[in-house]
Protein backbone atom coordinates (compact mmCIF):
# COMPACT_ATOMS: atom_id res chain seq x y z
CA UNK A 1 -9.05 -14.88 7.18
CA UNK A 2 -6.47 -13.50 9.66
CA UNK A 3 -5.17 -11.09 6.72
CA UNK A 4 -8.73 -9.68 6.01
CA UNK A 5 -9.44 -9.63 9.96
CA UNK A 6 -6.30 -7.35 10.44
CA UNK A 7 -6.20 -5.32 6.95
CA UNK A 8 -9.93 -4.64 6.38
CA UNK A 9 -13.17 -3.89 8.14
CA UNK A 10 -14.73 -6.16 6.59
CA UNK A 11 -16.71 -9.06 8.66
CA UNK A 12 -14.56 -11.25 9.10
CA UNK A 13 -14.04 -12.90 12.99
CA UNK A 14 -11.52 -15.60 14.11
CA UNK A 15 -12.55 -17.17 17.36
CA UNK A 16 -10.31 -19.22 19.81
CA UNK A 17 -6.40 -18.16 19.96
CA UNK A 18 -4.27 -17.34 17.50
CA UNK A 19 -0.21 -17.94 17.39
CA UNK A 20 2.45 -15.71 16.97
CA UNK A 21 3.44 -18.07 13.75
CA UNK A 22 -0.13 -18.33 12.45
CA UNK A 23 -0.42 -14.24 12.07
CA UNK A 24 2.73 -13.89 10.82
CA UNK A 25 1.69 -16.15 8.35
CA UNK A 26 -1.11 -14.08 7.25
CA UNK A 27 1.40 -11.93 5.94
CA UNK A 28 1.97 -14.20 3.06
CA UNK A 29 -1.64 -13.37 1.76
CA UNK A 30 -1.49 -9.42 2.27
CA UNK A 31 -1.74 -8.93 -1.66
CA UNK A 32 -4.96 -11.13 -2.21
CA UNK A 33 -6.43 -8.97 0.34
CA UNK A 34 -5.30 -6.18 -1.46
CA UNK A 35 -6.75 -8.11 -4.91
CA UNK A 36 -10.32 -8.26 -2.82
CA UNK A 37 -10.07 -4.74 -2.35
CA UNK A 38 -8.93 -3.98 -5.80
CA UNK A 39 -12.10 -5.78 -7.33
CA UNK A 40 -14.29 -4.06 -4.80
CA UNK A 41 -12.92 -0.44 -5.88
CA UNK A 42 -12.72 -1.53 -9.55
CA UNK A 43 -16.81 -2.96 -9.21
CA UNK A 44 -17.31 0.24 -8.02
CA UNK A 45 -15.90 2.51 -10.42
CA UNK A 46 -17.38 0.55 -13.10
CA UNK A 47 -21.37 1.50 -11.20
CA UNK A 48 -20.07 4.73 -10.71
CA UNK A 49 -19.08 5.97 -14.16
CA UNK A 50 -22.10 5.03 -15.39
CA UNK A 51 -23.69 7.94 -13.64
CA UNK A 52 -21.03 10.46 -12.69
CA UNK A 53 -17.91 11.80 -14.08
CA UNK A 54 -14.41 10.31 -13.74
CA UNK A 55 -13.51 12.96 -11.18
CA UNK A 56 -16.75 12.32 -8.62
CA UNK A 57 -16.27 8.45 -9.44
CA UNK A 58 -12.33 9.19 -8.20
CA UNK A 59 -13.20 10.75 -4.91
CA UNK A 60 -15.64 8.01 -4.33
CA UNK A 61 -13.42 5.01 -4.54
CA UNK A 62 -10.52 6.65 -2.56
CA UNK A 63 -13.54 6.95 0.33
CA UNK A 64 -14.22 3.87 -0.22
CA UNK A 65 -10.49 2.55 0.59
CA UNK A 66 -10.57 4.48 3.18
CA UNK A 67 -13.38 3.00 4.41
CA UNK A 68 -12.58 -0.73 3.61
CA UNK A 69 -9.27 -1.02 5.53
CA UNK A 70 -10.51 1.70 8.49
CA UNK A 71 -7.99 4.40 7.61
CA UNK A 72 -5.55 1.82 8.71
CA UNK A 73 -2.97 2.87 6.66
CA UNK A 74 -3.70 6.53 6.39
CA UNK A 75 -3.23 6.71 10.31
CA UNK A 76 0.28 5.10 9.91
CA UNK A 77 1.14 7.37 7.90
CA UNK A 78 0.34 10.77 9.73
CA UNK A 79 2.15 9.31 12.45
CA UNK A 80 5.19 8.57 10.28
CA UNK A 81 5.43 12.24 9.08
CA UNK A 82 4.76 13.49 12.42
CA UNK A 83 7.82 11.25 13.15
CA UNK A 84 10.15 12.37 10.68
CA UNK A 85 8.89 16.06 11.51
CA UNK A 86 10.93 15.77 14.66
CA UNK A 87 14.21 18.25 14.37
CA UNK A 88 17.30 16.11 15.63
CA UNK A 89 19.24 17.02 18.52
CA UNK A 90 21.80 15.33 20.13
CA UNK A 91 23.19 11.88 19.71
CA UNK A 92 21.08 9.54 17.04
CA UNK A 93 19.72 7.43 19.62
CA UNK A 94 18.25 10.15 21.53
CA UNK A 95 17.08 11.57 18.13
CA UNK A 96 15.36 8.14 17.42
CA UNK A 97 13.31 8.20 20.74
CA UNK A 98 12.05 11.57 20.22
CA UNK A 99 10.62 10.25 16.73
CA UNK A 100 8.68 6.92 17.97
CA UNK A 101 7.74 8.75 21.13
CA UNK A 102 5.93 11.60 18.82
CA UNK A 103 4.71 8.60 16.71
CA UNK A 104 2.89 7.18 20.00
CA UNK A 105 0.72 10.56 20.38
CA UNK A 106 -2.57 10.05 19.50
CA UNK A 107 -2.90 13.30 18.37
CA UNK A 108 -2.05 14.28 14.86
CA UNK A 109 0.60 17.03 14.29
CA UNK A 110 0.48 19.50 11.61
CA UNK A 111 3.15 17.36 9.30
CA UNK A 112 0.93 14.52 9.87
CA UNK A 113 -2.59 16.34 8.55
CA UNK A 114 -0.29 18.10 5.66
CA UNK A 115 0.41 14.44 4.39
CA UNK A 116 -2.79 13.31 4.53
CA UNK A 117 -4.14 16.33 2.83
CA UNK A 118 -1.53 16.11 -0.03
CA UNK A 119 -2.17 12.06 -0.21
CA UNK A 120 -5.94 11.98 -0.83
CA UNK A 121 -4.99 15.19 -3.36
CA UNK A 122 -2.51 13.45 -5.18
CA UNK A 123 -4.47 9.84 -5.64
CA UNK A 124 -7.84 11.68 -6.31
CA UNK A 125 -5.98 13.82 -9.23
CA UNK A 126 -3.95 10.15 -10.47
CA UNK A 127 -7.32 8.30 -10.25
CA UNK A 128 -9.34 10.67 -12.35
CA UNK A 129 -6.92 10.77 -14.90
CA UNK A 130 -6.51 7.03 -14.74
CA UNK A 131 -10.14 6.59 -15.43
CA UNK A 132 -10.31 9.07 -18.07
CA UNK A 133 -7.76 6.55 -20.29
CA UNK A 134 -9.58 5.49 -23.37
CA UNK A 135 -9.10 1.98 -22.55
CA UNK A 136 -11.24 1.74 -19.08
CA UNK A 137 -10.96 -1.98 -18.77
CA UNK A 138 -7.49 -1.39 -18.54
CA UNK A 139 -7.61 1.65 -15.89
CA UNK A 140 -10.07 -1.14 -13.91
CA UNK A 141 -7.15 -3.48 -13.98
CA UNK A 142 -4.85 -1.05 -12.38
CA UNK A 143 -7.30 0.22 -9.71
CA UNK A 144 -7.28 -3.86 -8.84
CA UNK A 145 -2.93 -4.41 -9.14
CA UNK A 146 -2.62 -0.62 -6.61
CA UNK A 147 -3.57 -2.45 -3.77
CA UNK A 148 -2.36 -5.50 -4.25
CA UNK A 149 1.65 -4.11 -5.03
CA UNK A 150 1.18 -1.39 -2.06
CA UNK A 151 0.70 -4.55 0.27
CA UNK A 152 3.46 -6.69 -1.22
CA UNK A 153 5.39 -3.54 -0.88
CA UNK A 154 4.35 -4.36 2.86
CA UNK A 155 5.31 -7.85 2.78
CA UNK A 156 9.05 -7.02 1.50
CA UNK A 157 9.28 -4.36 3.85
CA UNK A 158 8.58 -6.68 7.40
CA UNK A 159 10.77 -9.07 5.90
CA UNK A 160 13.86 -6.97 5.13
CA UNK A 161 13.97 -4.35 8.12
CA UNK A 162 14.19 -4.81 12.15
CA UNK A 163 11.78 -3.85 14.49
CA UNK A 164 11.84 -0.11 15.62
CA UNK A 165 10.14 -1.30 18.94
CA UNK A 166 9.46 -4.07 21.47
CA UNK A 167 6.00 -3.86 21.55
CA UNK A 168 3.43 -3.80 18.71
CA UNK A 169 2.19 -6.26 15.91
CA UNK A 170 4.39 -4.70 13.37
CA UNK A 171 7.24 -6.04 16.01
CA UNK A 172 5.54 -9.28 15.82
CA UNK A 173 5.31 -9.82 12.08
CA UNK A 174 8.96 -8.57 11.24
CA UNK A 175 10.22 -11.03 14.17
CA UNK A 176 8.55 -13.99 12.55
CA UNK A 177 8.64 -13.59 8.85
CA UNK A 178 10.31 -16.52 6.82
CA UNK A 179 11.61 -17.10 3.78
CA UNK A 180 8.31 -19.52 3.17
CA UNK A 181 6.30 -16.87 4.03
CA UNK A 182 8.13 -14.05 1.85
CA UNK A 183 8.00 -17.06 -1.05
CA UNK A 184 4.55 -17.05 -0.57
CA UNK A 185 3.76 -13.52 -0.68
CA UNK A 186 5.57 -13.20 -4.29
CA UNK A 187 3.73 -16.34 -5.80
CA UNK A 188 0.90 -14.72 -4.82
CA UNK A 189 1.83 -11.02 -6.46
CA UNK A 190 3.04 -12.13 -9.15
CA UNK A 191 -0.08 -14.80 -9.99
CA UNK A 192 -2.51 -12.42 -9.80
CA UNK A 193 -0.24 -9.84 -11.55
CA UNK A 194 -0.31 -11.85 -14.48
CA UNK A 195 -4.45 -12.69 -14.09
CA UNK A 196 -4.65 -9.14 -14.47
CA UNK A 197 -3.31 -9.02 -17.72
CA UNK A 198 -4.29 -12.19 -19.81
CA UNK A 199 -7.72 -10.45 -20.79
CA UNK A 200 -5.26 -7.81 -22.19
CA UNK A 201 -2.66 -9.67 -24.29
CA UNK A 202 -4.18 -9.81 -27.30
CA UNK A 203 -4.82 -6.05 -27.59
CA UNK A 204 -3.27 -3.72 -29.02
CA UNK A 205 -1.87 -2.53 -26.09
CA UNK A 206 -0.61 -5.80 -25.05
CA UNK A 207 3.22 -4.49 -25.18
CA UNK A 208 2.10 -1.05 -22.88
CA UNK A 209 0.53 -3.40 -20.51
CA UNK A 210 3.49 -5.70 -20.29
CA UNK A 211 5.79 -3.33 -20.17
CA UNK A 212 3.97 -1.41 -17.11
CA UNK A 213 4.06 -4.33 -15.21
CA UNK A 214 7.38 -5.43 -15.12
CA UNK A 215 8.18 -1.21 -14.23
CA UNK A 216 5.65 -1.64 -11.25
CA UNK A 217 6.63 -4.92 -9.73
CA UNK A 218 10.75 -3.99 -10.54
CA UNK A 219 9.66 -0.33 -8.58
CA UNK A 220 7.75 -1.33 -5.89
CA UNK A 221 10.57 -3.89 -5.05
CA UNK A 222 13.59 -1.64 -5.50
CA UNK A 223 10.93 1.87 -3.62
CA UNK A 224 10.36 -0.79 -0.39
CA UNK A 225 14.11 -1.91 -0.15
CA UNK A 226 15.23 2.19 0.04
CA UNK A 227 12.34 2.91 2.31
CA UNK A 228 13.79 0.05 4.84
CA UNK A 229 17.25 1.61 4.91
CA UNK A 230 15.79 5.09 5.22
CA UNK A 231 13.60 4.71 8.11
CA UNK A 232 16.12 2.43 9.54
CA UNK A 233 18.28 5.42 9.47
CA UNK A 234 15.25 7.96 11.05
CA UNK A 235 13.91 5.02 13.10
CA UNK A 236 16.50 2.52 14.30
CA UNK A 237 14.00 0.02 12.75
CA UNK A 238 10.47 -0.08 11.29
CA UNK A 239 6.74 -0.27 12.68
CA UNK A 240 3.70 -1.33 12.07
CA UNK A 241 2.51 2.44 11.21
CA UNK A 242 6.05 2.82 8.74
CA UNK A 243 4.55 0.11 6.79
CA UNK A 244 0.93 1.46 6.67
CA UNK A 245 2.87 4.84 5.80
CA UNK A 246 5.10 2.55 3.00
CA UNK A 247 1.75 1.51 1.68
CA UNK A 248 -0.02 4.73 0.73
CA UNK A 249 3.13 5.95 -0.44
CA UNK A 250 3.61 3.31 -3.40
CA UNK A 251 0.37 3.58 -4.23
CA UNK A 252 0.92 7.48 -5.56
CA UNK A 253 4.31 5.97 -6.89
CA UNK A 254 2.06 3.10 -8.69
CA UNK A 255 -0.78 5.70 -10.07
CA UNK A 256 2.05 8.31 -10.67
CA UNK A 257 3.78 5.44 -12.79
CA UNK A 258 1.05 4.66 -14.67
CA UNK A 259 -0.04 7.85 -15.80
CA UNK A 260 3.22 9.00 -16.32
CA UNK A 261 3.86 6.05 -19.03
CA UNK A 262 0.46 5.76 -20.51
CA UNK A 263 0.83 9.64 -21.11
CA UNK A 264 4.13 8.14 -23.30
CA UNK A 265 1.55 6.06 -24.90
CA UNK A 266 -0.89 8.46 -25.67
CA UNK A 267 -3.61 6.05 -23.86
């Protein structure tokens, strides 16, 4: 409940207190939330090509997402780019503080619109072609496993870096993130990775399916580990927004991925 409270808009209230250990838990079930918001997009895009074409029924879900986690995500990462827009002077450290203090603006910069911009063009363009496969049932399976990997991708990302800040929940999940609760996180991934494609395994495409979701899972992992180092190196640590920002960006990796190798395919 915690993880839909803090990831989604959706109506979902905890009263009374909550602990610093009971929300990092919530951590652990990041990727069902994503899965919930995977089967909401995927219900959707189902209703939707019914009546319009794969290109309207693409801009629709991605304002949808938008829309179900509040531009969470999307606001993260503005303020990343905005960050990493910053021009370095002088030693690291003073570099490092001109970066989070330009992340604290409320206002957007320029960088920050420009990534936005090129984000929504990029997964509008991947999710159009995704739905135009030949196989929809298996481009509805991928619009569920995109959110659910860009949230794991989360998950690992708390778990492996230190906290860019003092203050913040970002500083508040990376501080109290276990190995139980990373454990967690990956039996959960992987489970529903693998619910995803039973219905698929005695296609013909079993072996493309397969195949894509070991790449995926082995990407995401390897994409999150270089993006902790790298804003480690920008950052002196990571944020809450820097994993909002790590988010939308492995979800054009995912979509990128996917077309990329069912294009191989000839899907």
């Amino acid at each position: 409940m915690l993880a839909i409270q803090f990831l989604t808009i959706l109506p979902m209230k905890i009263r009374g207190d909550v602990s610093t250990g009971q929300l990092a838990a919530s951590v652990a079930f990041f990727p069902l939330v994503g899965a919930l918001q995977g089967l909401l997009l995927a219900g959707a895009a189902t209703v939707l090509m019914e009546i319009l074409s794969s290109e309207l029924t693409s801009g629709l879900v991605i304002a949808l997402s938008v829309l179900i986690n509040g531009g969470l995500h999307i606001d993260g990462l503005s303020d990343t780019f905005d960050g990493l827009a910053v021009k370095p002077s002088g030693s690291r450290a003073d570099a490092i503080k001109k970066r989070l203090a330009v992340m604290k603006d409320s206002a957007a910069g320029a960088i920050g619109v420009t990534a936005i911009v090129i984000l929504v063009m990029l997964k509008y363009l991947l999710i159009a072609n995704l739905l135009a496969m030949e196989w929809f049932y298996v481009a509805l399976s991928f619009i569920v496993i995109v959110p659910v990997l860009s949230r794991w991708a989360m998950v690992i990302a708390l778990k492996r870096s230190m906290p860019a800040s003092d203050t913040g929940l970002g500083n508040i999940f990376i501080k109290n993130i276990d190995q139980k609760i990373m454990l967690s996180a990956n039996l959960i991934t992987f489970g529903i990775c693998i619910f995803v494609m039973i219905p698929h395994l005695a296609a013909e495409y079993a072996g493309w399916v397969i195949s894509m979701m070991i790449i995926l899972v082995s990407f995401v992992y390897v994409f999150s580990i270089v993006s902790v180092k790298f804003l480690d190196a920008k950052f002196g640590g990571l944020t809450g927004d820097h994993a909002g920002a790590l988010c939308e960006v492995s979800e054009i990796i995912i979509l990128l991925l996917v077309s990329i190798w069912s294009g191989l395919y000839i899907l």
